[in-house]
Protein backbone atom coordinates (compact mmCIF):
# COMPACT_ATOMS: atom_id res chain seq x y z
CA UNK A 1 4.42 54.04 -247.23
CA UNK A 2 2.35 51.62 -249.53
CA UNK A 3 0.93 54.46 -251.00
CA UNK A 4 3.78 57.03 -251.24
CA UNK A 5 6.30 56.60 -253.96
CA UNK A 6 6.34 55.64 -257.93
CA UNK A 7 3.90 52.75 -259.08
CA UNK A 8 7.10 50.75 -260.33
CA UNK A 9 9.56 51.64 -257.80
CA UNK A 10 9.69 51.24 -254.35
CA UNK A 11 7.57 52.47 -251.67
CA UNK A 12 8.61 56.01 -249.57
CA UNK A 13 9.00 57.79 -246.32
CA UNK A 14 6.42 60.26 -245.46
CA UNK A 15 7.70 63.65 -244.88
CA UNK A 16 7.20 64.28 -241.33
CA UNK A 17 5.76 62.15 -238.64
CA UNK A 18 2.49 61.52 -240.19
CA UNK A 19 1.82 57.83 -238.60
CA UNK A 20 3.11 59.30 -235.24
CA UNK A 21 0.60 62.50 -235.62
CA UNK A 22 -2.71 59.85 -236.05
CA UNK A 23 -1.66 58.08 -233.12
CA UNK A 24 -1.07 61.08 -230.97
CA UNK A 25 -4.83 61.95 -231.80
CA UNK A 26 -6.04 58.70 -231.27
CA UNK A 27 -4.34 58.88 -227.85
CA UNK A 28 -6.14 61.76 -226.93
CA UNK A 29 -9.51 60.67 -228.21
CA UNK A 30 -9.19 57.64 -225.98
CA UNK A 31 -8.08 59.14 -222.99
CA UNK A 32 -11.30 61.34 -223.30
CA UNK A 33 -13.28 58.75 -224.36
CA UNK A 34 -13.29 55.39 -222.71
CA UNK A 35 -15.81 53.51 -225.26
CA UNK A 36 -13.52 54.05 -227.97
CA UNK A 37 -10.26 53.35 -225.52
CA UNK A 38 -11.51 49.84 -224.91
CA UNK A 39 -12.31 49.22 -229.11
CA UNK A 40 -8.15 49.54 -229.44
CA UNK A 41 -8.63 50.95 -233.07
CA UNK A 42 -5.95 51.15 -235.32
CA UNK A 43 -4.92 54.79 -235.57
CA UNK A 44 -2.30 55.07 -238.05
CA UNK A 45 -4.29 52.40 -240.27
CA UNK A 46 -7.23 54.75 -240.27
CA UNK A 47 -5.32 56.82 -243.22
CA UNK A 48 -5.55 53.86 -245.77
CA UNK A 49 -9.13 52.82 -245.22
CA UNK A 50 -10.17 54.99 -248.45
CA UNK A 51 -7.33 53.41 -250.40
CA UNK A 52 -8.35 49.75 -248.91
CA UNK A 53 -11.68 50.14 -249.76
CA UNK A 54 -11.25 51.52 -252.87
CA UNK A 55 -8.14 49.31 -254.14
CA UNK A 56 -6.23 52.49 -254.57
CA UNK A 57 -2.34 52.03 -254.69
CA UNK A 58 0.54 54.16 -254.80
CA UNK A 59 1.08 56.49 -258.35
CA UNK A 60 3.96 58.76 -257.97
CA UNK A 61 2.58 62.13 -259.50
CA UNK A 62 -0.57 60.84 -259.41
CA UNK A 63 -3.55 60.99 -256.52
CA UNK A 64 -4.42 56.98 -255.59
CA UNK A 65 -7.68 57.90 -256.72
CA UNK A 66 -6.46 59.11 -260.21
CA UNK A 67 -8.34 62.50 -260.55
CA UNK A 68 -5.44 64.43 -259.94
CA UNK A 69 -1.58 65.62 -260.55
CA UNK A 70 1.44 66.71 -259.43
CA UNK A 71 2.31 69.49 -262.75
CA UNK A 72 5.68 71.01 -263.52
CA UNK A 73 5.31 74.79 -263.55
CA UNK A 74 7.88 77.32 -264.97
CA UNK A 75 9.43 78.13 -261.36
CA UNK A 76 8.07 74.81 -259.80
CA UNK A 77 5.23 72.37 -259.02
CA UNK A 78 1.87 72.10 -258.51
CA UNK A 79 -1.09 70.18 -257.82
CA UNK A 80 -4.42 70.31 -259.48
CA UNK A 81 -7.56 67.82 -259.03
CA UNK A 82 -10.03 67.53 -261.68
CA UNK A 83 -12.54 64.81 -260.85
CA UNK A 84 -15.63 66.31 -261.93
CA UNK A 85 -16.65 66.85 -265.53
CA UNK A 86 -17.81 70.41 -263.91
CA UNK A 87 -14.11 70.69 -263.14
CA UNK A 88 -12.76 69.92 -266.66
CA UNK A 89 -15.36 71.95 -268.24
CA UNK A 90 -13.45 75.13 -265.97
CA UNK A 91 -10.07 74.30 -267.48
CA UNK A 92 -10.31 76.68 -270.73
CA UNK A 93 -11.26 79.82 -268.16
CA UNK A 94 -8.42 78.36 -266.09
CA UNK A 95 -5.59 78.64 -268.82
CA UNK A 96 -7.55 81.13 -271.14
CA UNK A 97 -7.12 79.26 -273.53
CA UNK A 98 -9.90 78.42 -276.39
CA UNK A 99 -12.49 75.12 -275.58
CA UNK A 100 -10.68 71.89 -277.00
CA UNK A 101 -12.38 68.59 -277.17
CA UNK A 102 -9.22 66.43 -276.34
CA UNK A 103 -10.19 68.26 -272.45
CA UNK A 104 -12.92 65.78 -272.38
CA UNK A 105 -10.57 62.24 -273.41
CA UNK A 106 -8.85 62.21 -269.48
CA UNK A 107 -5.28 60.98 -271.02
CA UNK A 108 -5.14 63.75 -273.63
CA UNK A 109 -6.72 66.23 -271.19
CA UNK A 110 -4.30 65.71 -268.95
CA UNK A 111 -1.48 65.93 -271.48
CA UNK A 112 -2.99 68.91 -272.93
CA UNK A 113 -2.96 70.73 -269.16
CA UNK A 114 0.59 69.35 -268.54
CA UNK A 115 2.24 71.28 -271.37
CA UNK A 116 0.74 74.48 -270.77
CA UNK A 117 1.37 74.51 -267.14
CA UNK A 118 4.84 73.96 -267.88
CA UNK A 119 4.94 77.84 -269.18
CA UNK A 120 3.43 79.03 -266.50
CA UNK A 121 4.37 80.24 -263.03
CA UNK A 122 2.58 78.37 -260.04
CA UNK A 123 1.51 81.52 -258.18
CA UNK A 124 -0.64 82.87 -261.05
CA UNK A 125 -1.50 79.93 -262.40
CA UNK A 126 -2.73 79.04 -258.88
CA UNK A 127 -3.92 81.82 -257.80
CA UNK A 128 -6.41 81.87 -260.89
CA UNK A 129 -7.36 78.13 -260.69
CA UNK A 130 -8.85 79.25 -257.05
CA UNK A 131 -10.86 81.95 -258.09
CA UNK A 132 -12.79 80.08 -260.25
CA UNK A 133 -13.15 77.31 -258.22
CA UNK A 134 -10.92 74.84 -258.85
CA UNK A 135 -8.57 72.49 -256.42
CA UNK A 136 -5.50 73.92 -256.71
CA UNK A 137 -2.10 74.20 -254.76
CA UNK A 138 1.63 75.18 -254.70
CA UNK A 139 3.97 72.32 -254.17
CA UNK A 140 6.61 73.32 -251.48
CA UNK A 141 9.91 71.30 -250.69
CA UNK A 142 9.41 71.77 -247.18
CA UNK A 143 6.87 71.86 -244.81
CA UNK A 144 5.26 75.14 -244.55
CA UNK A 145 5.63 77.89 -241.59
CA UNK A 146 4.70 76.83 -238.31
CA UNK A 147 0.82 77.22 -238.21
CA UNK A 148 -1.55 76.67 -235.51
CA UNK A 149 -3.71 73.08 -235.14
CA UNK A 150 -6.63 74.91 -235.16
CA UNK A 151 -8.32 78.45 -234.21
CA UNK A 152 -11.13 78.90 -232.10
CA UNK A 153 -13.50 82.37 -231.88
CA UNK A 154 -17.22 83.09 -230.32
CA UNK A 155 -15.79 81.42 -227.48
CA UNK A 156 -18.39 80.43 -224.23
CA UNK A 157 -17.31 78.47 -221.49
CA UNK A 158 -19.72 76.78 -218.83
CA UNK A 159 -19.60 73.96 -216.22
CA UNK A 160 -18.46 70.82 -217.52
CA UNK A 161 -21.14 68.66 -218.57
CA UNK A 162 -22.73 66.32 -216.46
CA UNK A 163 -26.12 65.56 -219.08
CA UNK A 164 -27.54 61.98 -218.57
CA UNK A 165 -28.61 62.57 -222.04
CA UNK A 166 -26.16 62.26 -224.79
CA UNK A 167 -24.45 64.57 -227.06
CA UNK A 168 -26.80 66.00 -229.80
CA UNK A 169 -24.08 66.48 -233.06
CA UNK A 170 -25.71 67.42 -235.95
CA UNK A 171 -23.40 66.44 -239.19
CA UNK A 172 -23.63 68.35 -241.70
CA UNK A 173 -20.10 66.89 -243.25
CA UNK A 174 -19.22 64.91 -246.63
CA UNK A 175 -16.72 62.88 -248.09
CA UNK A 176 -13.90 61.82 -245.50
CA UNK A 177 -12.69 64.44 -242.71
CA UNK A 178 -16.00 65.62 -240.97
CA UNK A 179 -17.74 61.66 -241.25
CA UNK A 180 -15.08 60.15 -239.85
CA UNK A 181 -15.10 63.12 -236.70
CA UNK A 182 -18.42 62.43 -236.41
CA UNK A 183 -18.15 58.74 -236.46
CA UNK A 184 -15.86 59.03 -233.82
CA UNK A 185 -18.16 60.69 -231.81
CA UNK A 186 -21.13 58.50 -231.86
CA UNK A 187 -18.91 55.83 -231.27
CA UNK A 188 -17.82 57.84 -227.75
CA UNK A 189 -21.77 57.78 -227.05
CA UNK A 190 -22.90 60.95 -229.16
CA UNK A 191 -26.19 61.22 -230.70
CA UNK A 192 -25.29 61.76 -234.36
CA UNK A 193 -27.59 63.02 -237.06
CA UNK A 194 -26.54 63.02 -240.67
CA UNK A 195 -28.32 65.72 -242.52
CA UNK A 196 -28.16 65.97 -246.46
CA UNK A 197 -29.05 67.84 -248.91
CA UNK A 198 -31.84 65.29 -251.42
CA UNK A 199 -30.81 67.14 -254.79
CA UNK A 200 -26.85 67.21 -253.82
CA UNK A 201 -25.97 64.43 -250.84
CA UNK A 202 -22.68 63.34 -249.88
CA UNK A 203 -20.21 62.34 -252.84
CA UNK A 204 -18.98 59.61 -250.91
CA UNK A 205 -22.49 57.61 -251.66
CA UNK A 206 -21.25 57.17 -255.09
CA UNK A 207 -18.02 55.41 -253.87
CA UNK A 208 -18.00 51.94 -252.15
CA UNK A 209 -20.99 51.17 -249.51
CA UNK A 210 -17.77 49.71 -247.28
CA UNK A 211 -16.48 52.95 -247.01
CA UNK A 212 -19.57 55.08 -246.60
CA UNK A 213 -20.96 52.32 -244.07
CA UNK A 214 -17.82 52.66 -241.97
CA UNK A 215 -17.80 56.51 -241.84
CA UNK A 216 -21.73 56.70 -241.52
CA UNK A 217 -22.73 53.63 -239.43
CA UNK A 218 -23.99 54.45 -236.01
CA UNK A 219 -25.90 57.54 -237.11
CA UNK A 220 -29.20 58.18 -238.29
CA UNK A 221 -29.60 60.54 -241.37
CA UNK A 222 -32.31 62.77 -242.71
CA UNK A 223 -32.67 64.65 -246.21
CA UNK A 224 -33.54 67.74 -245.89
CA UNK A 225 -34.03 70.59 -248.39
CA UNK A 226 -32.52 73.55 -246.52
CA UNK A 227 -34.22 76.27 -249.07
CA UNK A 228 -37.33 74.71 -248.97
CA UNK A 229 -39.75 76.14 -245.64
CA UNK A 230 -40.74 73.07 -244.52
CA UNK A 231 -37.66 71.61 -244.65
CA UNK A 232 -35.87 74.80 -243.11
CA UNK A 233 -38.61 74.87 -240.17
CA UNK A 234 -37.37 71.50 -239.21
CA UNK A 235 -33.91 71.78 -239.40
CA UNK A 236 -34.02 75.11 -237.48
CA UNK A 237 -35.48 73.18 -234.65
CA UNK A 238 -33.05 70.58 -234.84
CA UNK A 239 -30.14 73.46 -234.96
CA UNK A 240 -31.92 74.56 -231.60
CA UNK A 241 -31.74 71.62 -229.70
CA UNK A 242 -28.21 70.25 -230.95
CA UNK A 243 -24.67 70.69 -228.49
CA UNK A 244 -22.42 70.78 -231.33
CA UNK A 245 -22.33 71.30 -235.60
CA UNK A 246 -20.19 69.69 -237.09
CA UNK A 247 -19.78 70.91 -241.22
CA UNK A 248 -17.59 70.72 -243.70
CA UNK A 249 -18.96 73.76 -246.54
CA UNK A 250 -17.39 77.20 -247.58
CA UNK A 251 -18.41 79.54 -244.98
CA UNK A 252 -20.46 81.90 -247.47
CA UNK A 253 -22.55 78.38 -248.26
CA UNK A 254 -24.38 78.22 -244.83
CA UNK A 255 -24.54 82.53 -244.39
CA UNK A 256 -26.50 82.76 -247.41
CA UNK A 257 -29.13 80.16 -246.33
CA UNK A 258 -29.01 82.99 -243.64
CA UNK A 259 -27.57 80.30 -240.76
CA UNK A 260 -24.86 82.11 -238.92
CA UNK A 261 -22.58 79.73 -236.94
CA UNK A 262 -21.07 82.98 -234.41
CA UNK A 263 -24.91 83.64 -233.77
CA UNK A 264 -25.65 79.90 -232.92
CA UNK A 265 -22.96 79.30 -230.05
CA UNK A 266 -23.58 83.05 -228.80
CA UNK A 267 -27.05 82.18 -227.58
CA UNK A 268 -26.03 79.12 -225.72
CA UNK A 269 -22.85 78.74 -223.37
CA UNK A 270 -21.22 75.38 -224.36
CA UNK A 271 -22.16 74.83 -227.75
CA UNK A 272 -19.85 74.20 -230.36
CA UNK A 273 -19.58 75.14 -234.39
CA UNK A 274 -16.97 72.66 -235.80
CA UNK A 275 -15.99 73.90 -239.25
CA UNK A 276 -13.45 71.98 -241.46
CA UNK A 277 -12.40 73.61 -244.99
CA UNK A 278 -9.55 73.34 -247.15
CA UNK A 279 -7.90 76.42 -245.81
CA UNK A 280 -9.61 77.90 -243.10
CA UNK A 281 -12.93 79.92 -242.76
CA UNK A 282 -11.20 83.29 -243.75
CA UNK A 283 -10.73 81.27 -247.36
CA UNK A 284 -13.25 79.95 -249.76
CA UNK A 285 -10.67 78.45 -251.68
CA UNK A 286 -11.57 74.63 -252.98
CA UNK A 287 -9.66 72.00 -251.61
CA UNK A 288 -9.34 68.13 -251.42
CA UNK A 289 -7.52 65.59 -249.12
CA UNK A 290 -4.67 65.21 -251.65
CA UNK A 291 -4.15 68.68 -252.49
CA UNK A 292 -4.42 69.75 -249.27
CA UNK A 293 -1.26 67.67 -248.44
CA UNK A 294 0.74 69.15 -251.05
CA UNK A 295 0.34 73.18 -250.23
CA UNK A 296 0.96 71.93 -246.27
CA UNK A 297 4.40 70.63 -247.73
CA UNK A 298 3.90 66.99 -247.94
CA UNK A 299 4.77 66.50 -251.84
CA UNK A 300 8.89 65.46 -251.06
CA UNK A 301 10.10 62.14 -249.50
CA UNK A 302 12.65 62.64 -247.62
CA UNK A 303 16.26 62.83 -249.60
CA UNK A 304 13.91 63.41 -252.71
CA UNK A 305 15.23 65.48 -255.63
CA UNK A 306 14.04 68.49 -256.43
CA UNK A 307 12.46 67.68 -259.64
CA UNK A 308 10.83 64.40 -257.83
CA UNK A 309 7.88 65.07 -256.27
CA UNK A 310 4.88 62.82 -255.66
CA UNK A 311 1.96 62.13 -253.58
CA UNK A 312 2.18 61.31 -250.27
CA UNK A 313 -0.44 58.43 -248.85
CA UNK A 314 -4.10 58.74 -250.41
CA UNK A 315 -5.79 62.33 -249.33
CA UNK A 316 -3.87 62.49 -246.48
CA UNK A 317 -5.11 65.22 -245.05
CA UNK A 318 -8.67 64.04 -245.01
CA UNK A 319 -7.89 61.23 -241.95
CA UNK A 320 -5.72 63.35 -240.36
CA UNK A 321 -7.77 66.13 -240.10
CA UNK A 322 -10.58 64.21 -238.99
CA UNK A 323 -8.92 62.55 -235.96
CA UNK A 324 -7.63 66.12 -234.71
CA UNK A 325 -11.40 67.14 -234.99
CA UNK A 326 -12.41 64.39 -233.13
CA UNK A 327 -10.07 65.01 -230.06
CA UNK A 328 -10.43 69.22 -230.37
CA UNK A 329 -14.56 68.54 -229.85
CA UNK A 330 -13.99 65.90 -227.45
CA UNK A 331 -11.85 68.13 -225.68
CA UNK A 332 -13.40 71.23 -225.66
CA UNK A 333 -16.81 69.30 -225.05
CA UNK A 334 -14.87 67.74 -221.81
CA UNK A 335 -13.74 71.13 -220.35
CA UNK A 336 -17.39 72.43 -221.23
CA UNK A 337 -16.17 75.21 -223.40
CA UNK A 338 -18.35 76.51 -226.59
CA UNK A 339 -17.44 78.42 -229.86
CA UNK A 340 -16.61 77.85 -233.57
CA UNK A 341 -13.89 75.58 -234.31
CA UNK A 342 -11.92 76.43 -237.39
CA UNK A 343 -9.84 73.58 -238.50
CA UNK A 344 -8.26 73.46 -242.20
CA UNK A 345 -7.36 70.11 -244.14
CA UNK A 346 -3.88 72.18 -244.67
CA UNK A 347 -3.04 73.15 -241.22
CA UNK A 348 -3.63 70.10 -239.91
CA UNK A 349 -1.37 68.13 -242.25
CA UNK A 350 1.28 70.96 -241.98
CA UNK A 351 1.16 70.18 -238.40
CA UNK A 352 1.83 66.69 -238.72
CA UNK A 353 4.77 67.77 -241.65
CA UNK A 354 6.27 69.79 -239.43
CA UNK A 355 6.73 66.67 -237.15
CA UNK A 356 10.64 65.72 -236.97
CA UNK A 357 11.53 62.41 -238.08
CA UNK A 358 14.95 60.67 -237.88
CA UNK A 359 15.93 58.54 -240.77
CA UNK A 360 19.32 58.03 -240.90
CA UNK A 361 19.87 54.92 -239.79
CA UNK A 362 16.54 53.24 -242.26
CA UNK A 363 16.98 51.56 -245.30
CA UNK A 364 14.08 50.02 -247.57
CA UNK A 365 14.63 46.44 -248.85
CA UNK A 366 12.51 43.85 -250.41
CA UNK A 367 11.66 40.57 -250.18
CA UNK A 368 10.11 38.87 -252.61
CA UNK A 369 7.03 40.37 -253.69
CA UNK A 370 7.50 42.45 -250.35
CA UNK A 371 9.01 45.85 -248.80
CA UNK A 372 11.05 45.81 -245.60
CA UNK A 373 12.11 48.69 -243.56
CA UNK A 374 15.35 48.19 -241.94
CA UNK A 375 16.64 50.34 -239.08
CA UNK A 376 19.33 48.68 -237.22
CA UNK A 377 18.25 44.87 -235.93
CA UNK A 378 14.58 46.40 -236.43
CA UNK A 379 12.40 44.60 -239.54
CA UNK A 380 9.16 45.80 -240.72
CA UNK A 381 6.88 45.24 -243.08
CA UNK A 382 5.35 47.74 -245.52
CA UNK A 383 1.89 47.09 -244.94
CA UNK A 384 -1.15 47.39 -247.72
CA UNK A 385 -3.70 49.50 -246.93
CA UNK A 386 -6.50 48.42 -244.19
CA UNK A 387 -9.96 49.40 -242.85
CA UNK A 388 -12.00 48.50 -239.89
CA UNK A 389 -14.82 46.87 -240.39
CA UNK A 390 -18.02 49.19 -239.88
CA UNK A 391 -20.29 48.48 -236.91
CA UNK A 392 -23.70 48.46 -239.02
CA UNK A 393 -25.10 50.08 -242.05
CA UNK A 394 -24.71 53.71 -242.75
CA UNK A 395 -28.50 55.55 -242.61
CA UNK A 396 -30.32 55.83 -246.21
CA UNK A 397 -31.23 59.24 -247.46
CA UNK A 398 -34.95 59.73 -247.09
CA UNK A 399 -36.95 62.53 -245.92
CA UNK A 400 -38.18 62.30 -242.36
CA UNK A 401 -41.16 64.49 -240.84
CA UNK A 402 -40.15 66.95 -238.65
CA UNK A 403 -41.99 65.01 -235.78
CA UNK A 404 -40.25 61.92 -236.13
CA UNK A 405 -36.73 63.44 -236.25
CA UNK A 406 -37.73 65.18 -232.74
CA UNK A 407 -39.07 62.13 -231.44
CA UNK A 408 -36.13 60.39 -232.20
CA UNK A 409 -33.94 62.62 -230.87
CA UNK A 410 -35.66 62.97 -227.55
CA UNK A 411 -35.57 58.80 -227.53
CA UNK A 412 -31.71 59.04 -227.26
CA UNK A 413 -32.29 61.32 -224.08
């Protein structure tokens, strides 16, 4: 709630049982998982720690993080993130319109978009902000159609494990959805290695080292150049001896480097492709935690007016969707079952939309400098954003031989 609602107003209700959805995941993840079970991590806090690292607060129409909008369209809303300069430099294709310096001062940009979108309908104008690769997405009042948690395909099944050695996960992942799955999983005893690209590695380095430490610690990391052949021979061998892949690029991204992830689990019973997008691997559409939230149906507070939409939490449907990852591949790993895991930011937090919540009897009050949620004799506190504190250092990116990644991983054997 600390991060839902106007800047200068009071704090609101999620739409759906979004607290209630972490904690159901966490609940599996421990039950299949006693290391983490006897840690008692805060579930529902685990969708803050970005804002709490970060100092991010609450901004009505605006992401916590600032690089994006909720936009008034001719027959609706939308929301659009722009927090690249690449991005900005896309917005003249976007609304055909001719290049204008003001696109390049953020407050005038942003004014400049604002007004045209207002002419525009949000299919089209959506639809075309996809194609050329921008983060883009209708604004429903309600949550979308019932859609499934996650799809599965390839599908192998074998004995469950019994391995002395540990899980082999090789992360492929950035930003916030697939690190935090993965950090989960070392922390249930997994092997975990982080592998990034050297010329284009994880955006969330640039952010704070609090953050990146406490979705990275516990791993070790390698940077490996995936089109160049020495680089490729190793990873390939790496790819060979790992139990599950865990990534978090377009589906076309990995195909054209000419690594198939239906080929990988077919020549091994039991291993498992997790693949986490924006919209699923049938889309290549671009999409962010924020964003995500809004085309899944999270942009209304409950009782909200039509024309009052804003953003709900801070990329909501990055934590989310990385605690159901983390309890799918514990699960399937449990029951010893293989194949590619397709898991969307959007399903996942239309899932946790579609979650019923009774408010009737709640009320939001303040006290002093404070919000308190009333409902009946029952007082709570709106609580700022928290984050656990990370268990070590996340790795550094430097280039490893071949032989010493191997080596390591046969150490953790």
């Amino acid at each position: 709630m600390a991060l839902t609602g106007p800047a200068d107003d009071a704090p609101r209700f999620a739409p759906g049982a979004v607290a209630s959805a972490a904690l159901g995941a966490g609940a599996i993840i421990e039950s299949l998982a006693p290391a983490i079970a006897s840690e008692k991590l805060d579930w529902a806090g685990m969708l803050g720690e970005r804002a709490a690292a970060w100092g991010h607060t609450r901004d009505g129409r605006r992401t916590a993080g600032g690089a994006g909008r909720l936009l008034r369209a001719m027959d609706g809303w939308l929301a659009i993130q722009l927090p690249r300069d690449d991005d900005w430099r896309l917005v003249p294709a976007w609304l055909e319109i001719e290049p204008d310096p003001r696109l390049h001062e953020r407050e005038r940009g942003w004014r400049l978009v604002e007004d045209d979108v207002r002419t525009r309908a949000v299919d089209a104008t959506v639809e075309r902000a996809r194609l050329i690769g921008l983060a883009c997405a209708p604004a429903p009042r309600a949550p979308v159609e019932p859609v499934p948690l996650f799809t599965s395909s390839s599908e192998t099944a074998s004995a469950p494990r019994t391995r002395e050695r540990p899980l082999r996960v090789l992360d492929l992942s950035t930003l916030w959805a697939g690190p935090l799955a993965t950090s989960l999983l070392a922390r249930s005893g997994a092997s975990v290695l982080k592998v990034e690209s050297p010329d284009r590695p994880d955006g969330a380095r640039n952010g704070p080292a609090a953050f990146f430490d406490l979705m990275n610690a516990g791993k070790r990391g390698a940077a490996l150049d995936l089109t160049a052949a020495s680089d490729r021979s190793t990873f390939e061998a790496l790819l060979e001896s790992a139990d599950v892949v865990v990534e978090s690029a377009r589906p076309r991204a990995l195909r054209q480097l000419g690594f198939d992830a239906e080929s990988w689990v077919g020549a091994e019973a039991g291993r498992l492709w997790l693949s986490i997008t924006g919209y699923g691997r049938a889309h290549e559409w671009i999409a962010f935690g924020d964003d995500a939230a809004i085309a899944a149906g999270l942009g209304f507070a409950p009782g909200a007016a039509e024309d009052d939409p804003c953003f709900c939490g801070d990329a909501l449907a990055d934590p989310l969707t990385g605690l159901h990852a983390a309890a799918i591949a514990l699960a399937f790993v449990a029951s010893g079952r293989g194949g590619v895991l397709d898991v969307s930011l959007r399903d996942v937090a239309a899932c946790a939309a579609a979650l019923p919540i009774d408010l009737a009897a709640t009320e939001i009050g303040r006290e002093g400098e404070d919000f308190l949620v009333r409902d009946g004799e029952l007082v709570a506190r709106v609580a700022a954003p928290r984050a656990r504190a990370a268990v070590g250092s996340a790795p550094p990116l430097t280039r490893a031989s071949r032989e010493r990644l191997e080596a390591e991983w046969r150490r953790t054997c």
